[in-house]
Every structure is written in structure tokens, then in C-alpha cells.
C-alpha atoms as a PDB file:
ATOM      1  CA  UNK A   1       3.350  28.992 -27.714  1.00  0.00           C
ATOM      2  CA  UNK A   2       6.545  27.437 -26.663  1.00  0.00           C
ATOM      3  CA  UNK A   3       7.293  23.705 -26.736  1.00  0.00           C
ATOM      4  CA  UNK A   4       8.448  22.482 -23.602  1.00  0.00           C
ATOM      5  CA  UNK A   5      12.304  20.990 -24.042  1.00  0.00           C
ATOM      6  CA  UNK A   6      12.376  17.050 -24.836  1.00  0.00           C
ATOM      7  CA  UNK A   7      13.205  15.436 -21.474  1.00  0.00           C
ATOM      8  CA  UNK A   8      16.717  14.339 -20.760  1.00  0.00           C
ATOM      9  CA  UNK A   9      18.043  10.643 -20.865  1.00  0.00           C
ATOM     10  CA  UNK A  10      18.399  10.947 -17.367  1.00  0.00           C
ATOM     11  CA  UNK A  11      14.889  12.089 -17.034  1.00  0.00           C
ATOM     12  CA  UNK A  12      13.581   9.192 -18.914  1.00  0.00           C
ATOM     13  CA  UNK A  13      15.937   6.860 -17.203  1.00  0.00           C
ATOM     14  CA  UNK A  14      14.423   8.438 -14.031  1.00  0.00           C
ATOM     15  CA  UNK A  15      10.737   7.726 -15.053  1.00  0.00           C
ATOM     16  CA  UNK A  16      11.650   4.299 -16.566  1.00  0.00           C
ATOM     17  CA  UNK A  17      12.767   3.330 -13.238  1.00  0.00           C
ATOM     18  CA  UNK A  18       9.609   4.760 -11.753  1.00  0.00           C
ATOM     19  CA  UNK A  19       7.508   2.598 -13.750  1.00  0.00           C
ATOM     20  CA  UNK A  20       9.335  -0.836 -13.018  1.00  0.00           C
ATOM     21  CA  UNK A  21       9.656  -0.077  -9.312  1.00  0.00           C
ATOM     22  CA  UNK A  22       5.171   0.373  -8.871  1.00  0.00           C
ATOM     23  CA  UNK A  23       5.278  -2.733 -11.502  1.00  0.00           C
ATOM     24  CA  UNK A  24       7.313  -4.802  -9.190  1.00  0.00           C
ATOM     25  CA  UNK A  25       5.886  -3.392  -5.961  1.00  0.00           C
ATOM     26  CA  UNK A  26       2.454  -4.643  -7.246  1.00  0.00           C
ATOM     27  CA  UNK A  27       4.068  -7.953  -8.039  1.00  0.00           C
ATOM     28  CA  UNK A  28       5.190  -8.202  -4.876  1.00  0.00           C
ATOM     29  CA  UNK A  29       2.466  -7.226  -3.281  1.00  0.00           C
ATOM     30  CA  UNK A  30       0.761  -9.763  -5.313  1.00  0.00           C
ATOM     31  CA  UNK A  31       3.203 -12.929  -4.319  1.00  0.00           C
ATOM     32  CA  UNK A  32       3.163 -11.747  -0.379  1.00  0.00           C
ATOM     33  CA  UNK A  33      -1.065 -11.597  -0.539  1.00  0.00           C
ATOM     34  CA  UNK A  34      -0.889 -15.281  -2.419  1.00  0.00           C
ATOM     35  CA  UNK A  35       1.511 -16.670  -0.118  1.00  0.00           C
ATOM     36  CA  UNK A  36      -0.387 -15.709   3.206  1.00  0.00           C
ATOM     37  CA  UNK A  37      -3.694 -17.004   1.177  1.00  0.00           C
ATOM     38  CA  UNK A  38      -1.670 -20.380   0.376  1.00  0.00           C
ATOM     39  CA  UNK A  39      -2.438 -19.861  -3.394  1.00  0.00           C
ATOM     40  CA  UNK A  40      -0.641 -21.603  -6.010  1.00  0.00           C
ATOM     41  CA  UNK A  41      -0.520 -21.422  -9.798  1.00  0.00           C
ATOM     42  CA  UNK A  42      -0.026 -24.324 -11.864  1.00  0.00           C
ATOM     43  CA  UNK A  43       1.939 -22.442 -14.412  1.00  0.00           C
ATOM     44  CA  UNK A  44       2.965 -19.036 -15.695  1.00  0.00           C
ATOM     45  CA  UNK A  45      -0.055 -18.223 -17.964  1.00  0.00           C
ATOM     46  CA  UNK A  46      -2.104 -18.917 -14.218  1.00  0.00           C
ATOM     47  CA  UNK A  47      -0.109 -16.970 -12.531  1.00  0.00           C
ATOM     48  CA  UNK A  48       0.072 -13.578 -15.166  1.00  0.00           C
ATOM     49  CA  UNK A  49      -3.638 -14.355 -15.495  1.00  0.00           C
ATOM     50  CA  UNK A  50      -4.429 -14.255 -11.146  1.00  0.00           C
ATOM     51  CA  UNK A  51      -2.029 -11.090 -11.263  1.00  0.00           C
ATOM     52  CA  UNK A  52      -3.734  -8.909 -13.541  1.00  0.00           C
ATOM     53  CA  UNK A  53      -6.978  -9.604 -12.182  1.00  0.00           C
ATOM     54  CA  UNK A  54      -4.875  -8.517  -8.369  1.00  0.00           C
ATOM     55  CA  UNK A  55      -3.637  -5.249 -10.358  1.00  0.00           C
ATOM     56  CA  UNK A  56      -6.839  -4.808 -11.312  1.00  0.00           C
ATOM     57  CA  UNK A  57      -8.090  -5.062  -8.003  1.00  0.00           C
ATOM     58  CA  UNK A  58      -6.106  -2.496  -6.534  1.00  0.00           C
ATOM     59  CA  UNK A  59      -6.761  -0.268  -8.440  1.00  0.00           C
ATOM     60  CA  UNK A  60     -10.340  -0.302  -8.188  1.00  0.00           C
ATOM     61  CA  UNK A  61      -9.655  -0.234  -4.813  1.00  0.00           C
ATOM     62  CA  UNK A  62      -7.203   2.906  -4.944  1.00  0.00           C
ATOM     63  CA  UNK A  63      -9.706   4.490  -6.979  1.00  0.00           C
ATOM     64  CA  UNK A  64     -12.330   3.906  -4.993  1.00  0.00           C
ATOM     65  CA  UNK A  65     -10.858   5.023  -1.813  1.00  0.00           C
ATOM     66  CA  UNK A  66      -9.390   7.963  -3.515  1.00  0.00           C
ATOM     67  CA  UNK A  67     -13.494   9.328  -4.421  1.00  0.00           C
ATOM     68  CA  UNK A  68     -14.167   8.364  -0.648  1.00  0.00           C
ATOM     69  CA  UNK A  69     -11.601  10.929   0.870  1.00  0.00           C
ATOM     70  CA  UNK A  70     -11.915  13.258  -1.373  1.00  0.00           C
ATOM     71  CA  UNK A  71     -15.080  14.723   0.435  1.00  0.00           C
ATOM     72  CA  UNK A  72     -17.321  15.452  -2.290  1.00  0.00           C
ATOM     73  CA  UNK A  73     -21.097  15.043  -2.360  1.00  0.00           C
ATOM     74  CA  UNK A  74     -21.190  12.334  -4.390  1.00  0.00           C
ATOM     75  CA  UNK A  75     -18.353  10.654  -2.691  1.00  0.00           C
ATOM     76  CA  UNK A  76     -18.751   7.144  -1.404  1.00  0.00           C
ATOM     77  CA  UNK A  77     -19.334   6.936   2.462  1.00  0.00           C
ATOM     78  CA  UNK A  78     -17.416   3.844   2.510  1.00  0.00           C
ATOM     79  CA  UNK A  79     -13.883   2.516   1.884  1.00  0.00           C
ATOM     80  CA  UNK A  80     -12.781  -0.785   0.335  1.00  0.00           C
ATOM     81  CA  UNK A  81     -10.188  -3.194   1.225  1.00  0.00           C
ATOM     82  CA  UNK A  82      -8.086  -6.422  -0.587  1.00  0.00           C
ATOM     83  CA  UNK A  83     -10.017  -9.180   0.591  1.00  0.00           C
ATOM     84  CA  UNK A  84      -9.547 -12.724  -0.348  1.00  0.00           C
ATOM     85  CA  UNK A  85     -11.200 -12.636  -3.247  1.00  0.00           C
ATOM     86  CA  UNK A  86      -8.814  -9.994  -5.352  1.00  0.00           C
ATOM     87  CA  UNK A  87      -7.201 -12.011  -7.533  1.00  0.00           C
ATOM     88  CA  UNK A  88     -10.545 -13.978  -8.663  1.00  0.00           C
ATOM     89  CA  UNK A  89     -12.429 -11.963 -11.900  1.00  0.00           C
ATOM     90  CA  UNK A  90     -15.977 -11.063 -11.737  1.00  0.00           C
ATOM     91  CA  UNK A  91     -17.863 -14.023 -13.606  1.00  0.00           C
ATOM     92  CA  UNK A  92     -15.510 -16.941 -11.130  1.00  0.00           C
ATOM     93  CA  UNK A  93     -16.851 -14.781  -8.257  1.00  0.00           C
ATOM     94  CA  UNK A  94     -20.732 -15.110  -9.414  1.00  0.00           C
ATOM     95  CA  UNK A  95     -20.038 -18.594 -10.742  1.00  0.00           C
ATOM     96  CA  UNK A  96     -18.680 -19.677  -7.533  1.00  0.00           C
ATOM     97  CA  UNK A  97     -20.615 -17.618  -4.958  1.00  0.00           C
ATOM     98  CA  UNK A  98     -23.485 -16.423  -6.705  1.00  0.00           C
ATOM     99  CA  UNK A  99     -24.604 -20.117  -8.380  1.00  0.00           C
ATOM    100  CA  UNK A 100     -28.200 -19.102  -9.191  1.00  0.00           C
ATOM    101  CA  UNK A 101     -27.503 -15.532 -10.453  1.00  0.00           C
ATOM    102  CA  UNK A 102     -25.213 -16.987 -12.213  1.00  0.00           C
ATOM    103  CA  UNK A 103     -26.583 -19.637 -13.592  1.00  0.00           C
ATOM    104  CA  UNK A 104     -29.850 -17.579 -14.629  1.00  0.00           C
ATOM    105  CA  UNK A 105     -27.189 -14.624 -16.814  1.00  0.00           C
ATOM    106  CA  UNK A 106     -25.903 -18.389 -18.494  1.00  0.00           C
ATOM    107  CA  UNK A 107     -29.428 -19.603 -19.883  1.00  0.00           C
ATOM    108  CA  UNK A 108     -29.117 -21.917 -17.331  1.00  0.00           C
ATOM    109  CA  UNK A 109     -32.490 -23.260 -15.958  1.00  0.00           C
ATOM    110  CA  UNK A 110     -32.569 -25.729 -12.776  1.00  0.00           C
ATOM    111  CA  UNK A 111     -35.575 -28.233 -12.399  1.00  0.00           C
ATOM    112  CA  UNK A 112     -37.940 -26.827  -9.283  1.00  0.00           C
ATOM    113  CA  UNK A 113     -38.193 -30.081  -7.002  1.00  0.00           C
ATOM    114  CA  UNK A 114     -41.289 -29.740  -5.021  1.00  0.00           C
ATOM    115  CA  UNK A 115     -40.702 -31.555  -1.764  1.00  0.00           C
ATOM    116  CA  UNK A 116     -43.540 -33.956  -1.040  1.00  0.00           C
ATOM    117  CA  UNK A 117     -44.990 -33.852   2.675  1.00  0.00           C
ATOM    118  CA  UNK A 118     -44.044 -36.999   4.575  1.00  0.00           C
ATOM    119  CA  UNK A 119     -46.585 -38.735   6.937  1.00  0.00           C
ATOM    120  CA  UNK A 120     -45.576 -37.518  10.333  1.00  0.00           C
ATOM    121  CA  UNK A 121     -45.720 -40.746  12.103  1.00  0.00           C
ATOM    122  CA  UNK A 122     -47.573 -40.735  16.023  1.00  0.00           C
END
């Protein structure tokens, strides 16, 4: 079997800039969805951390949507979208919006409070 040539400078140059250009489209992607959402980041290590979790995001979503077109059997019959919650990670979402579900995967156990009937008054 034959080897295929090493690529040129120019090709690597070519796919170099091909890398930076999606890395900096997702960025920007990223700081246009935060600024319509009026998010802010109260430093850098914030701000990497909320854009990964965005990148991640999308490319769930990509992924996802990709399987849904594609028209197989076992292709989802729905698509997704970026929603406001793209840049938040799993566990803030269930912390936040799932409280109990949350709280009961964290060992966390919440007193039952019976409510006591009150004397309806005539």
C-alpha cells in the first residue's frame, strides 16, 4: 500500500485556519447569545467555564439534529434548539430547576410538614 504524501505547509496553514475560524465562530456565537440573555461573567475562569458548557451545547444540539434528518428508524422525531439554558451544566440545571430531584441524588432529605386543618370559622 502506498502512503498518502505529507500535506503541504499551505495545506496545514489552510486547516489551521479552519480550526480557529469554527473556534471563534462558536465564541462569537457564544458572546452574541450572552449579550441578548444580559449575562455577565465576573471573571475569565467564569466566562471559559459558561463557554465550554455553550460549546458543549451545540454540539449536542448539532448532533442531535443531525440523527433527526438523517431519516433513519431510530432517528429522533424531534429537533432541538439553544434555549436559555445552554450555557448552564447539567447538575446547576437540576439544582436550580429540579430542587427535589436534586436534592434526593445529594442525600438530601427535607422534613414532611403535615399541614394541620384549621377550624373553618361560621
Amino acid at each position: 500500500t502506498m502512503l498518502a504524501p505529507p500535506p503541504s505547509s499551505e495545506q496545514l496553514s489552510w486547516l489551521h485556519n479552519q480550526l480557529q475560524t469554527a473556534e471563534h465562530a462558536d465564541e462569537a456565537h457564544y458572546h452574541a447569545w450572552s449579550h441578548l440573555r444580559n449575562r455577565h461573567h465576573s471573571d475569565t475562569p467564569s466566562y471559559l467555564q459558561r463557554l465550554a458548557q455553550f460549546k458543549s451545547t451545540l454540539a449536542k444540539v448539532a448532533s442531535h439534529n443531525s440523527k433527526a434528518a438523517s431519516g433513519a428508524a431510530d432517528a429522533p422525531g424531534h429537533t432541538l434548539k439553544v434555549n436559555h439554558f445552554a450555557d448552564w451544566s447539567r447538575e446547576e440545571f437540576d439544582r436550580v430547576m429540579l430542587p427535589r430531584k436534586w436534592k434526593r441524588e445529594h442525600g438530601i432529605v427535607e422534613p414532611r410538614v403535615r399541614c394541620q386543618s384549621t377550624p373553618r370559622l361560621l
